[in-house]
N, C-alpha and C. Protein backbone atom coordinates (compact mmCIF):
# COMPACT_ATOMS: atom_id res chain seq x y z
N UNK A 1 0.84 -1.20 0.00
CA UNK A 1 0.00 0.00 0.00
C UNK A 1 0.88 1.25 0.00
N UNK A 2 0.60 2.00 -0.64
CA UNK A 2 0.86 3.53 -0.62
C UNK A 2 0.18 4.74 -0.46
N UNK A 3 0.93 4.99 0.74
CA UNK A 3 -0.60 6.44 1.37
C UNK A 3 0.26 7.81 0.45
N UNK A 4 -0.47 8.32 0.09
CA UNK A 4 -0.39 9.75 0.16
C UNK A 4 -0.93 10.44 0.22
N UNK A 5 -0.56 11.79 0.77
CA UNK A 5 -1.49 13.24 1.54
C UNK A 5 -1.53 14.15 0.34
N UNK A 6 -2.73 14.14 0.36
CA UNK A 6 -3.26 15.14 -0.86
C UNK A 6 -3.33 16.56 -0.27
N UNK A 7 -3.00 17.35 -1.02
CA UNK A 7 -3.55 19.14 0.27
C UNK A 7 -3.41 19.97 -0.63
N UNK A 8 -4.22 21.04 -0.86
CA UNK A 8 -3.58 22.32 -1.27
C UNK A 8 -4.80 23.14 -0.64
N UNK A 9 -4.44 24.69 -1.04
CA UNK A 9 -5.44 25.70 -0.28
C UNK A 9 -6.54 25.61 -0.84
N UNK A 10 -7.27 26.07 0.20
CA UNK A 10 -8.74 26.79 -0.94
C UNK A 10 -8.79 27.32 -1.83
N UNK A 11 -9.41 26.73 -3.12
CA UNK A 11 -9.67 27.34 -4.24
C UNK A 11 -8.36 26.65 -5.25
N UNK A 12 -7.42 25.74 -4.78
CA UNK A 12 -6.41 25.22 -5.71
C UNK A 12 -7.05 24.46 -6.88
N UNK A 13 -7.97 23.78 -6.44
CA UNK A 13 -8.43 22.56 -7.41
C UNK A 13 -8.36 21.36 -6.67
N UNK A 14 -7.70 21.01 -5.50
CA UNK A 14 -7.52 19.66 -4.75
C UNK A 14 -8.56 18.17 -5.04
N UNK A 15 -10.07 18.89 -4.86
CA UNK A 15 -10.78 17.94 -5.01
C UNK A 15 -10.93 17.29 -6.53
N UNK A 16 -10.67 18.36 -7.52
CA UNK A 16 -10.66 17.71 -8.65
C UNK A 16 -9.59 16.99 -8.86
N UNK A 17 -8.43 16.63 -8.54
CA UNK A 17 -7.20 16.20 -8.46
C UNK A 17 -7.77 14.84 -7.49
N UNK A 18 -8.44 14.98 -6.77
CA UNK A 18 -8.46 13.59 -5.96
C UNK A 18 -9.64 12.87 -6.80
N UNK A 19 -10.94 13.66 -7.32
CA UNK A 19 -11.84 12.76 -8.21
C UNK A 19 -10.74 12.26 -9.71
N UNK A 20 -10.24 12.72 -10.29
CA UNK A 20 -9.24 12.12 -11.15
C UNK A 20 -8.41 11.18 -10.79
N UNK A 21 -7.77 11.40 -9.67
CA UNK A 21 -6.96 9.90 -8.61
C UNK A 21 -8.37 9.02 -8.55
N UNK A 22 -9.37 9.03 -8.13
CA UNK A 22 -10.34 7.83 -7.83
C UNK A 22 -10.21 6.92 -9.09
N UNK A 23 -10.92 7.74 -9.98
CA UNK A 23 -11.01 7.68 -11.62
C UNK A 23 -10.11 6.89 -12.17
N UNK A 24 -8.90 6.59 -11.71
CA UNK A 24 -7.76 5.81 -11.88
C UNK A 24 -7.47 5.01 -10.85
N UNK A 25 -8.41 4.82 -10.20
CA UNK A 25 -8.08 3.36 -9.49
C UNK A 25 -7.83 4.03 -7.51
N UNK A 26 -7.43 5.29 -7.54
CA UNK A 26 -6.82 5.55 -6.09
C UNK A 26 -7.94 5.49 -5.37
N UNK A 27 -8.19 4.49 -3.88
CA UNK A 27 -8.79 4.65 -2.91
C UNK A 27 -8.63 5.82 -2.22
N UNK A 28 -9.63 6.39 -2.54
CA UNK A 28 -9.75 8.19 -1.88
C UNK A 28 -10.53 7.92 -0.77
N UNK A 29 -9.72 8.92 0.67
CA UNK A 29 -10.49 9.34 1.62
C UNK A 29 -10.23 10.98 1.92
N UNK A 30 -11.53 11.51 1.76
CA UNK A 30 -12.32 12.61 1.81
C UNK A 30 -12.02 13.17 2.94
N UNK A 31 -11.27 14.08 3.67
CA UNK A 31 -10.93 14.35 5.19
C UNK A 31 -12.54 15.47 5.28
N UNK A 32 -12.63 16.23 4.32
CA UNK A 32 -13.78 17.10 4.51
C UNK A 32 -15.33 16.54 4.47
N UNK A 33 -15.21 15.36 3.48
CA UNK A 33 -16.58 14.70 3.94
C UNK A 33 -16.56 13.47 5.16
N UNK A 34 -15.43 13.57 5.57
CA UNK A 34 -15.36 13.01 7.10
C UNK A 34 -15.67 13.92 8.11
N UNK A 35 -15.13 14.96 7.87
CA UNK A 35 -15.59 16.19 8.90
C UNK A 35 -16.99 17.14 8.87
N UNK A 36 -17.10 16.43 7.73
CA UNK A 36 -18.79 16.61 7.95
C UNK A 36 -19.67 15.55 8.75
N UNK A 37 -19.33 14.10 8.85
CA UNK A 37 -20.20 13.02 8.64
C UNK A 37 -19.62 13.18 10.53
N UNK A 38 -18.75 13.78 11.03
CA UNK A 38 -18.72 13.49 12.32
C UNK A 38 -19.19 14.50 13.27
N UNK A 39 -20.02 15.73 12.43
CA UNK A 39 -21.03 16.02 13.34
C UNK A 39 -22.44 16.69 12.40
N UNK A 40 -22.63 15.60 12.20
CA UNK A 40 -24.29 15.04 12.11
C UNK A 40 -25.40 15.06 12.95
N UNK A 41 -26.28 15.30 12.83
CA UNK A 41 -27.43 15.47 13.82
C UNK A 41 -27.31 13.95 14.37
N UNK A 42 -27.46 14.43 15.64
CA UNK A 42 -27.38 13.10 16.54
C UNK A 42 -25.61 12.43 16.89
N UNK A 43 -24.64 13.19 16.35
CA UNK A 43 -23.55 12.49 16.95
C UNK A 43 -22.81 13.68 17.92
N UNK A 44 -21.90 12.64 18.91
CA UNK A 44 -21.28 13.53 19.76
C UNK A 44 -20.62 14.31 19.22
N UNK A 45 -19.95 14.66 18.01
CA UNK A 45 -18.99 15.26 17.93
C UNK A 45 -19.77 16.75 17.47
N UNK A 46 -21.38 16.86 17.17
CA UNK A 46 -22.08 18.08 16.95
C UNK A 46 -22.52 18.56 18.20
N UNK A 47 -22.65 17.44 19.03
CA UNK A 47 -23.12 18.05 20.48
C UNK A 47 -22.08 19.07 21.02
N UNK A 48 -21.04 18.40 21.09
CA UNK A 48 -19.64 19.51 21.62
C UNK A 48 -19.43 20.48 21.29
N UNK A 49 -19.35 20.74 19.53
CA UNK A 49 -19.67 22.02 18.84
C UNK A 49 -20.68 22.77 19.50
N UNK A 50 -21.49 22.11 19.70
CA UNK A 50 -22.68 23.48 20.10
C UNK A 50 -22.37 23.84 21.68
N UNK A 51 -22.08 23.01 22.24
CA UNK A 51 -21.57 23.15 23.74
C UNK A 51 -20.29 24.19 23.76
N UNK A 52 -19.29 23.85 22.89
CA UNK A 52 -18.71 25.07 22.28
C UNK A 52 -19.13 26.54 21.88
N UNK A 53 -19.64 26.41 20.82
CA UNK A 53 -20.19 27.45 20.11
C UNK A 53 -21.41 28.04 20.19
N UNK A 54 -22.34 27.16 21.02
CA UNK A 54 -23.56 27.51 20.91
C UNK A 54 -24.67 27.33 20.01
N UNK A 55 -26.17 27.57 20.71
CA UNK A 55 -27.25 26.54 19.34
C UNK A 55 -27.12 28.14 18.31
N UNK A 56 -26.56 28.91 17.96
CA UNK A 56 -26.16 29.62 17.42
C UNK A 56 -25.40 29.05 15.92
N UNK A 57 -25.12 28.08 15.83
CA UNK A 57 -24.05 27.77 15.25
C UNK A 57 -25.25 26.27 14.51
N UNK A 58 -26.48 26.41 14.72
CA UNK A 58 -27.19 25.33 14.22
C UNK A 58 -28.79 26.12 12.84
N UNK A 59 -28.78 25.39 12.38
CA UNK A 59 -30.05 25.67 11.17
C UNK A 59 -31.08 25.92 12.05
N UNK A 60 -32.46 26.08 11.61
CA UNK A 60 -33.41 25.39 12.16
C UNK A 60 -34.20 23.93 12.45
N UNK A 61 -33.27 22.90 11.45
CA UNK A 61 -33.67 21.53 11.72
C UNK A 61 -32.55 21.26 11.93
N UNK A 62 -31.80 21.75 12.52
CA UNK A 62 -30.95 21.64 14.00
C UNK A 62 -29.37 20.50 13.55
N UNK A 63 -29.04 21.01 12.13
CA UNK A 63 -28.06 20.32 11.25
C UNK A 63 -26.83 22.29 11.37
N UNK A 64 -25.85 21.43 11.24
CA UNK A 64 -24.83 22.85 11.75
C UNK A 64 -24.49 23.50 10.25
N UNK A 65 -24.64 25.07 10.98
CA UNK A 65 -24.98 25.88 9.97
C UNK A 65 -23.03 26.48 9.30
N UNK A 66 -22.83 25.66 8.67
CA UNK A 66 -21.27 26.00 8.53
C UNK A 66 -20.65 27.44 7.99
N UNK A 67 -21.75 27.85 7.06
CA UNK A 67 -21.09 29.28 7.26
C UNK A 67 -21.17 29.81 8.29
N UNK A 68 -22.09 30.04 9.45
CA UNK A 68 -22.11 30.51 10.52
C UNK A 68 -21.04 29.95 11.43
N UNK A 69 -20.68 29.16 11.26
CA UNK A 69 -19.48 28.72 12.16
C UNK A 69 -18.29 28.81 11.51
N UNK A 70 -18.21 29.04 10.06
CA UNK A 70 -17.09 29.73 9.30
C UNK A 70 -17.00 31.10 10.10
N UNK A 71 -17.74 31.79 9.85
CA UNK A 71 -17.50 33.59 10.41
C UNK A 71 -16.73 33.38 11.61
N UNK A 72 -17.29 32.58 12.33
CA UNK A 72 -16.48 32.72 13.74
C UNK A 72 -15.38 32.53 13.89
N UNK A 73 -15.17 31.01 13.19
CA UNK A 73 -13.76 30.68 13.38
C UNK A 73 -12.94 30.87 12.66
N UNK A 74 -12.62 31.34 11.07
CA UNK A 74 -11.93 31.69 10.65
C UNK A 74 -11.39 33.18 10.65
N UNK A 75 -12.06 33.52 11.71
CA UNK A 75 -11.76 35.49 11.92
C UNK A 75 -10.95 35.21 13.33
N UNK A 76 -10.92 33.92 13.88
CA UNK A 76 -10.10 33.63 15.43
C UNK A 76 -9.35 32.36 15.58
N UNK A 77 -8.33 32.70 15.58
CA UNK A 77 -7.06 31.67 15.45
C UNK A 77 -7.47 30.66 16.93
N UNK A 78 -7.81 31.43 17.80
CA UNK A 78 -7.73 30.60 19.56
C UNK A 78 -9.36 29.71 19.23
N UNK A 79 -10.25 30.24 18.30
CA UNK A 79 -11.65 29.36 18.46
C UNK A 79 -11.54 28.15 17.14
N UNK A 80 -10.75 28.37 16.25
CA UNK A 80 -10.22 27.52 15.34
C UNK A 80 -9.82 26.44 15.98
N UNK A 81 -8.99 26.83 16.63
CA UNK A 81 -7.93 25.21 17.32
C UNK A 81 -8.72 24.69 18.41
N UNK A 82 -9.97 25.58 18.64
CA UNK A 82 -10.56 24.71 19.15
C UNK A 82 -11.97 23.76 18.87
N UNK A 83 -12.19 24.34 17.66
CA UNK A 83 -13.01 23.60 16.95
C UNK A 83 -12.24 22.48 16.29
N UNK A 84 -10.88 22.36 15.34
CA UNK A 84 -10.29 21.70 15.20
C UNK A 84 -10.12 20.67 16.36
N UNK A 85 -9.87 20.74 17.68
CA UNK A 85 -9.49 19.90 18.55
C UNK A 85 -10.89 18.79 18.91
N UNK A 86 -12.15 19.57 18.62
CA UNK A 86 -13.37 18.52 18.42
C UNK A 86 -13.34 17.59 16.95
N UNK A 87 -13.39 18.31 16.06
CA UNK A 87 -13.79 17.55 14.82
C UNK A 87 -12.04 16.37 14.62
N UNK A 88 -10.84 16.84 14.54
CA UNK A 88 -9.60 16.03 14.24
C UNK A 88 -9.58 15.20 14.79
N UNK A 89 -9.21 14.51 15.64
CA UNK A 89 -9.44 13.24 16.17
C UNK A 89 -10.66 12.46 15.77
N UNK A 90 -11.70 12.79 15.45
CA UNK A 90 -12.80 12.14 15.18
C UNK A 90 -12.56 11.73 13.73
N UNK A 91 -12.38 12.49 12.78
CA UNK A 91 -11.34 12.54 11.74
C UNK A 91 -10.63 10.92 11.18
N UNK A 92 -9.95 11.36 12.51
CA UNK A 92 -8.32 10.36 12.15
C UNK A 92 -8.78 8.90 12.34
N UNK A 93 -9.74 8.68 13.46
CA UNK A 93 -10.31 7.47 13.63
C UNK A 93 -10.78 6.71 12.63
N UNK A 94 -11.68 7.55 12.02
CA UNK A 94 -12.56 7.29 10.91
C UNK A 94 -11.86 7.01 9.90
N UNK A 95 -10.78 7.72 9.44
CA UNK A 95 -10.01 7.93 8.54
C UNK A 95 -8.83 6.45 8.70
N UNK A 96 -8.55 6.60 9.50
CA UNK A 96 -7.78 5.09 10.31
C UNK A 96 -8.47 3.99 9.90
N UNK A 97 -9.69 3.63 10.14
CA UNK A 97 -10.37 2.32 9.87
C UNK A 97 -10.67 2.67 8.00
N UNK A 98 -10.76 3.22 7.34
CA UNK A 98 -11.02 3.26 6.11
C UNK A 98 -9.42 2.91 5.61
N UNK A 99 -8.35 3.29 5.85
CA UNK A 99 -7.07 2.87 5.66
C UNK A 99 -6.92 1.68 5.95
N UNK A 100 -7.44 1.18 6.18
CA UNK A 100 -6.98 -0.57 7.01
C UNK A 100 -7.56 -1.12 6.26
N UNK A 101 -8.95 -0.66 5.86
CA UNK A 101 -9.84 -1.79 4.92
C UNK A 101 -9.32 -1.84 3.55
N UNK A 102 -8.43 -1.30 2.78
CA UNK A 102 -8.01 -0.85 1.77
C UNK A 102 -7.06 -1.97 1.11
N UNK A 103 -7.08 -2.29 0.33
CA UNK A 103 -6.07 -3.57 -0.38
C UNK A 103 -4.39 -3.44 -0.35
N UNK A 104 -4.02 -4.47 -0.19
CA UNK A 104 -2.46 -3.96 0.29
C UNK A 104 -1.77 -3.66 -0.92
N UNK A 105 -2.18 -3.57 -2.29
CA UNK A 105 -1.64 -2.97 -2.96
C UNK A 105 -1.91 -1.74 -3.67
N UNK A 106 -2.90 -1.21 -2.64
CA UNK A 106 -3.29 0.52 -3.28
C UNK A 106 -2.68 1.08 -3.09
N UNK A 107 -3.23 2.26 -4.06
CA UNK A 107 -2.83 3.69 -3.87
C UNK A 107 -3.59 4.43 -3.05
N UNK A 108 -3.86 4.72 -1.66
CA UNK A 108 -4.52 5.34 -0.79
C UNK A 108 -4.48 6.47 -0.32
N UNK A 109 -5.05 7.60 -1.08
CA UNK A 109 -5.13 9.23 -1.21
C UNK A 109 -5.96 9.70 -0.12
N UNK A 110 -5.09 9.97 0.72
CA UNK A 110 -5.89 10.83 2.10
C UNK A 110 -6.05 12.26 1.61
N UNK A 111 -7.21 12.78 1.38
CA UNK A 111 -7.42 14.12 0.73
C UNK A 111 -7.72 15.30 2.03
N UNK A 112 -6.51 16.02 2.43
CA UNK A 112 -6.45 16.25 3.56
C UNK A 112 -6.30 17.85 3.49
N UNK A 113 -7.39 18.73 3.62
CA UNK A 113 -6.62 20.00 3.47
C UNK A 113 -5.94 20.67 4.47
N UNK A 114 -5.70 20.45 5.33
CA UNK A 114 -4.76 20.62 6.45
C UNK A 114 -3.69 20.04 6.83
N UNK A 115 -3.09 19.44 5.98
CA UNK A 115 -2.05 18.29 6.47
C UNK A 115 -0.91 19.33 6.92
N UNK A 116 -0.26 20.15 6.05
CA UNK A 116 0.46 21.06 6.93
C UNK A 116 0.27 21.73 8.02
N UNK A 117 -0.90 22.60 8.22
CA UNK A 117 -1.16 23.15 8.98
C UNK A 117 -0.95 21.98 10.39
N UNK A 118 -1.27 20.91 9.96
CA UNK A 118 -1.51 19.85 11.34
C UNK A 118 -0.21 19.06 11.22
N UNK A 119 0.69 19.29 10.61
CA UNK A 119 2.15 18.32 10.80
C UNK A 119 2.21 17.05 10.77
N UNK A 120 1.15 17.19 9.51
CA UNK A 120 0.42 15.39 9.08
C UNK A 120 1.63 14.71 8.04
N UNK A 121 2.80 15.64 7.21
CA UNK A 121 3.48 14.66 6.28
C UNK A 121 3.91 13.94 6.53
N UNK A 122 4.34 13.62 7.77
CA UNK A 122 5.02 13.00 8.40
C UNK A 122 4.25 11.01 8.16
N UNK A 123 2.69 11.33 8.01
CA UNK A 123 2.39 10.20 8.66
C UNK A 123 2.34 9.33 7.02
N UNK A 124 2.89 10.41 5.85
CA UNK A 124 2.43 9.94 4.53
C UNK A 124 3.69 9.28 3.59
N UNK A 125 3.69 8.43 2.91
CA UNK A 125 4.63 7.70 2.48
C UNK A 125 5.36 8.97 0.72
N UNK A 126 4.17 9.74 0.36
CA UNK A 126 4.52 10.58 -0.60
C UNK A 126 3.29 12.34 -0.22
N UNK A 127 3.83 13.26 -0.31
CA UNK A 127 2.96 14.32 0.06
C UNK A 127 2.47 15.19 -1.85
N UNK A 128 1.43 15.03 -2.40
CA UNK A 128 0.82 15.55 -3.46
C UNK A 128 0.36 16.86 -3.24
N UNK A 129 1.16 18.10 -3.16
CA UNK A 129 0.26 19.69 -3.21
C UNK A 129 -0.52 19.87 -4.50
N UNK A 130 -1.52 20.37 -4.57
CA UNK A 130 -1.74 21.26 -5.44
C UNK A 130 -1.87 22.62 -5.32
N UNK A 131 -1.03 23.07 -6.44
CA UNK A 131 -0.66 24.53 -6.23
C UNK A 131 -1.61 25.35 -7.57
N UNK A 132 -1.57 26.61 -7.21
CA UNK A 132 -2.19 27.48 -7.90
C UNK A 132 -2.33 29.01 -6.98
N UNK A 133 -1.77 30.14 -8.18
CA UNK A 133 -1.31 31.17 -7.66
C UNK A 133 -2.63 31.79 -6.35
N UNK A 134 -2.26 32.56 -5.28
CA UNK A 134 -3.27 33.16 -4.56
C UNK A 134 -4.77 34.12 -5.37
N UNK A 135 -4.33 34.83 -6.31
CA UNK A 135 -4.93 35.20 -7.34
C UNK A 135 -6.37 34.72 -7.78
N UNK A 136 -5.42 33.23 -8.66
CA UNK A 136 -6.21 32.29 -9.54
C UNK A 136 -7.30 31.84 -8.26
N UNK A 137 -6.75 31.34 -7.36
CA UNK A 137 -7.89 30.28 -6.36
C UNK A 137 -8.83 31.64 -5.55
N UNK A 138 -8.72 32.91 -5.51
CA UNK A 138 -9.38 33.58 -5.26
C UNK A 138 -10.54 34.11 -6.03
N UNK A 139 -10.34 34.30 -7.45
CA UNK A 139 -11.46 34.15 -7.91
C UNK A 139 -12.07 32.78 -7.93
N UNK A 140 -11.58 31.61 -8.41
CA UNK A 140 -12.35 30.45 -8.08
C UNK A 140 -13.19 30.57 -6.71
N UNK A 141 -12.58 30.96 -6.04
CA UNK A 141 -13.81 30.57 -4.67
C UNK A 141 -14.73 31.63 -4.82
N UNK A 142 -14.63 33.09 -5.31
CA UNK A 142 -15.89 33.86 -5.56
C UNK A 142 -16.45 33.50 -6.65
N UNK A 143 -15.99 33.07 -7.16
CA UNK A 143 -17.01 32.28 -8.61
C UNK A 143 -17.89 31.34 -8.33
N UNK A 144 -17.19 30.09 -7.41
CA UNK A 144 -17.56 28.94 -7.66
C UNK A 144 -18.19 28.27 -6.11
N UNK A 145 -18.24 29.52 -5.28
CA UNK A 145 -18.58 29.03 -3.84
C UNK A 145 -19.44 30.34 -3.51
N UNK A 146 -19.30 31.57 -4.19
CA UNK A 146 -20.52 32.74 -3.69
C UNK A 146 -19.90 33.68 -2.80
N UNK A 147 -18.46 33.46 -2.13
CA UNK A 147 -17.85 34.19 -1.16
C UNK A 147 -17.51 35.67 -2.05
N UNK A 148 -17.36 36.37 -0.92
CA UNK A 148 -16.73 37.53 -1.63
C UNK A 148 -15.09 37.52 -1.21
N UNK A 149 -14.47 38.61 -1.72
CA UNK A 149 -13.25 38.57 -2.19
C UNK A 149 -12.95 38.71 -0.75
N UNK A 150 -13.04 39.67 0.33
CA UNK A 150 -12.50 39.52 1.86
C UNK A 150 -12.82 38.04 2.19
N UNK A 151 -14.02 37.69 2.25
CA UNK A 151 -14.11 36.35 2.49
C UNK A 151 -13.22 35.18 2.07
N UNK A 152 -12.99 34.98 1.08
CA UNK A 152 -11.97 34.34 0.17
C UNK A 152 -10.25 35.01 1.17
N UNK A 153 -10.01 35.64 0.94
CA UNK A 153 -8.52 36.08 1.60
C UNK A 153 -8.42 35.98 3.12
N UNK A 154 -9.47 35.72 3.70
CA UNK A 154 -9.43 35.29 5.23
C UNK A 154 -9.87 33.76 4.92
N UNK A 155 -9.83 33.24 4.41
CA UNK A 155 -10.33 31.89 4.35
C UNK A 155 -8.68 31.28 4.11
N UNK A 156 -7.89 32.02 2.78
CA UNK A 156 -6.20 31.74 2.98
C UNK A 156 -5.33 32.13 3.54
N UNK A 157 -5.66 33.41 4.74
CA UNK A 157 -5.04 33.78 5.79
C UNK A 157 -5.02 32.74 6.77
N UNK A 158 -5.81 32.47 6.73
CA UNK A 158 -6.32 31.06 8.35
C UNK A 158 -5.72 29.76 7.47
N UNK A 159 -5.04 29.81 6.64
CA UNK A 159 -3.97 28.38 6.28
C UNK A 159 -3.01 28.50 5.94
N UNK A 160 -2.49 27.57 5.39
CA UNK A 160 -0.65 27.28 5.26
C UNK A 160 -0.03 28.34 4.29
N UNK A 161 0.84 29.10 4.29
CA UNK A 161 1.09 30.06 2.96
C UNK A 161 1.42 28.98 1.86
N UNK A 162 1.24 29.35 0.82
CA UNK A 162 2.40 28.31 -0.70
C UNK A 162 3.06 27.92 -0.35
N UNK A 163 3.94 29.29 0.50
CA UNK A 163 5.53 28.43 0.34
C UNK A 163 5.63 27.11 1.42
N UNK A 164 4.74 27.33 2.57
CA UNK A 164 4.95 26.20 3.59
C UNK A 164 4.18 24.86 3.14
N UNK A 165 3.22 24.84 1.86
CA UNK A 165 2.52 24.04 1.64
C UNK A 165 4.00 23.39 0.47
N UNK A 166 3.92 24.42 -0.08
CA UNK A 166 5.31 23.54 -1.50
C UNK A 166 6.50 23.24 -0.79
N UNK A 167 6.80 23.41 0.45
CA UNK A 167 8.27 23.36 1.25
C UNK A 167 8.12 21.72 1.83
N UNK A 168 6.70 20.84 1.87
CA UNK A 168 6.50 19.48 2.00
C UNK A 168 6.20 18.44 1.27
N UNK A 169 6.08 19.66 0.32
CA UNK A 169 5.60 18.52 -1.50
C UNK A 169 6.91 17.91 -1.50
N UNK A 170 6.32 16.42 -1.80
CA UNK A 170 7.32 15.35 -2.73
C UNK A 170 6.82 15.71 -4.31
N UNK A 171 5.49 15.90 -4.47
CA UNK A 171 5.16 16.04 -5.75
C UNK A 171 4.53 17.55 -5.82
N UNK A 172 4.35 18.17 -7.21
CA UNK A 172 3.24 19.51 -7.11
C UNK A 172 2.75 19.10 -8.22
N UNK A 173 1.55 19.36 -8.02
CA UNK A 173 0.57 19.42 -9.25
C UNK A 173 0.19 21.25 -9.47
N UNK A 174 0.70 21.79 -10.47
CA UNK A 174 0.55 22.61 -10.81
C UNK A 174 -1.01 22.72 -11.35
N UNK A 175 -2.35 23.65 -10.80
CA UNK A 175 -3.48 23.59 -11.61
C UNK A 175 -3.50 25.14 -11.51
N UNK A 176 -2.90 26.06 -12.00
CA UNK A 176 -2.89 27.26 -12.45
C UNK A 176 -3.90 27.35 -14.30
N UNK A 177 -3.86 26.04 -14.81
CA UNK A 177 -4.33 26.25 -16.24
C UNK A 177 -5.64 25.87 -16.57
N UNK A 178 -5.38 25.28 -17.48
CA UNK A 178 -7.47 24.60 -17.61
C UNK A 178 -7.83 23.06 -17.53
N UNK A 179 -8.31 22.61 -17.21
CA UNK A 179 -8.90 21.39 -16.76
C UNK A 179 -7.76 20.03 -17.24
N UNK A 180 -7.71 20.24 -18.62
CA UNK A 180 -7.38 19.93 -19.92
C UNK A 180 -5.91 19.23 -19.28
N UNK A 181 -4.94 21.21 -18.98
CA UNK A 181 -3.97 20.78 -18.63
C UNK A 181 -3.90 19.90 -17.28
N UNK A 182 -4.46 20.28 -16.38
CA UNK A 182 -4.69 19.02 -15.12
C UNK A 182 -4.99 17.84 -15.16
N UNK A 183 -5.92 17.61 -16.62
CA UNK A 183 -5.44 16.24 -16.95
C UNK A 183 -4.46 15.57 -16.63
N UNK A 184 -3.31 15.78 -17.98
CA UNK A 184 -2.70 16.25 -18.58
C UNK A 184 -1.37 15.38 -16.93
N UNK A 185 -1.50 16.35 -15.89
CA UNK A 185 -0.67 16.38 -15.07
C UNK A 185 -0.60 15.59 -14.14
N UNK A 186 -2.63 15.19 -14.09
CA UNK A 186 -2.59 13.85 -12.55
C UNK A 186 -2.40 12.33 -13.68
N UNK A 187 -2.62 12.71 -14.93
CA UNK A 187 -2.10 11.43 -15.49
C UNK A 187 -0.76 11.17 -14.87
N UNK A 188 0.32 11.64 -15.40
CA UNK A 188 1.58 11.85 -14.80
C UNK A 188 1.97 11.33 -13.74
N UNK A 189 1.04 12.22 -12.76
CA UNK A 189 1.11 11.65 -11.34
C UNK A 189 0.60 10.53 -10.99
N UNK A 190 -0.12 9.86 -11.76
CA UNK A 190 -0.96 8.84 -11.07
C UNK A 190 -0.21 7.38 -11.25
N UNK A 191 1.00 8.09 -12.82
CA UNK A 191 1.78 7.08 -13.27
C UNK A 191 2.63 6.51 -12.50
N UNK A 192 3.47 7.59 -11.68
CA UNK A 192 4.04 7.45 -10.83
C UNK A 192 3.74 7.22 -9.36
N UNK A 193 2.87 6.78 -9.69
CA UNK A 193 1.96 6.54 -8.11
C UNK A 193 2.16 4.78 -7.74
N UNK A 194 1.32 4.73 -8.70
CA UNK A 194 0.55 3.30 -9.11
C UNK A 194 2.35 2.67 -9.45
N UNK A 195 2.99 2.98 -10.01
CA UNK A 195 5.09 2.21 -10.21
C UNK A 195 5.22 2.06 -8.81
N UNK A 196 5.09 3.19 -8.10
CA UNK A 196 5.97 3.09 -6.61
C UNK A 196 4.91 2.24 -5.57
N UNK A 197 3.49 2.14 -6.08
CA UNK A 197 2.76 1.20 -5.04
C UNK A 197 3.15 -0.54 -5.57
N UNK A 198 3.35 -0.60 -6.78
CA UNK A 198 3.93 -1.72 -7.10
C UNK A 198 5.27 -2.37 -6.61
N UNK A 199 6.03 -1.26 -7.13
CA UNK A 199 7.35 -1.50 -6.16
C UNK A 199 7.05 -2.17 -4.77
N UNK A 200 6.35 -1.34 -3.65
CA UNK A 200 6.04 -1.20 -2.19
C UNK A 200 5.75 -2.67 -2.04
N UNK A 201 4.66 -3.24 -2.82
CA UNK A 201 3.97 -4.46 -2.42
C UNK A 201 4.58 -5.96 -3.16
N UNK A 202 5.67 -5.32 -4.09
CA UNK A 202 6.29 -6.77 -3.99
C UNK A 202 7.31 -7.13 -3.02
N UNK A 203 8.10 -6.00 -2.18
CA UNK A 203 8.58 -6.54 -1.35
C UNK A 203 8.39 -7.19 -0.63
């Protein structure tokens, strides 16, 4: 098996880079649709949030209202780490047993957008950034998510700069261009993925 940590900022392209890894065979795990699924109406890990944050931080059919709990925490570094300190561990568990079930000769793409920020390369056998200028992923997220442009630049203030995200890449996927070229690039990568998980599992 071969793990690697997928990451880049908001607005890079990451997820399309990991649906193209599936697409080719990579067992993808979703760190953001894990961190959704672990606080769900009815599980502990939404109860704490609100015990945290308050029923403030809930819809009216009582499912958590994430932009509203965006505003908060991404404008406060001290309520971040502590929302992080509920949802991560719950995370890793989850994320842990989906790694185990996985065939010993995959390619197993932890799609993690925090792996730097959380001093996760460590736990990955190859680290995959995707990069794309601050610029480019800023209009993407007002385009393609509704934020406005302050919104968008506090959303990449509250994460890893480039340089600390490209300073852990084993690999970069450059998606500065059009789809086409990202092809183009996780082919590439995926080539070299799938050689070195082969390698891994005949030893």
């Amino acid at each position: 098996m071969l793990r690697v940590g997928l990451t880049g900022g908001i607005g890079s392209g990451k997820s399309e880079v990991a649906r193209r890894l599936a697409d080719r065979g990579a067992v993808v795990i979703d760190a953001d649709r894990l961190a959704r699924e672990v606080v769900e109406p009815g599980t502990s890990g939404l109860a704490e949030v609100v015990a945290e944050f308050g029923e403030g931080v809930l819809t009216p059919d009582g499912r958590l209202d994430r932009g509203r709990l965006g505003e908060i925490v991404f404008a406060d570094a001290e309520r971040l780490a502590r929302l992080n300190a509920i949802v991560h561990p719950r995370v890793a568990e989850r994320s842990a047993e989906l790694m185990a079930a996985a065939p010993r000769d995959a390619v197993v793409v932890y799609d993690v957008p925090l792996l730097v920020e959380n001093g996760l390369a460590g736990d990955y056998d190859v680290v995959v950034v995707v990069d794309a200028p601050d610029d480019v992923r800023i209009a993407r997220v007002v385009t393609d998510r509704g934020m406005t442009e302050e919104q968008a630049r506090a959303r990449i203030r509250a994460q890893a700069s480039r340089r600390e995200r490209l300073a852990r890449a084993d690999v970069v996927v450059d998606n500065s261009g059009s789809l086409a070229d990202l092809d183009a690039r996780v082919a590439e990568v995926w080539a070299r993925l799938a050689e070195r998980a082969a390698h891994s599992s005949a030893r």
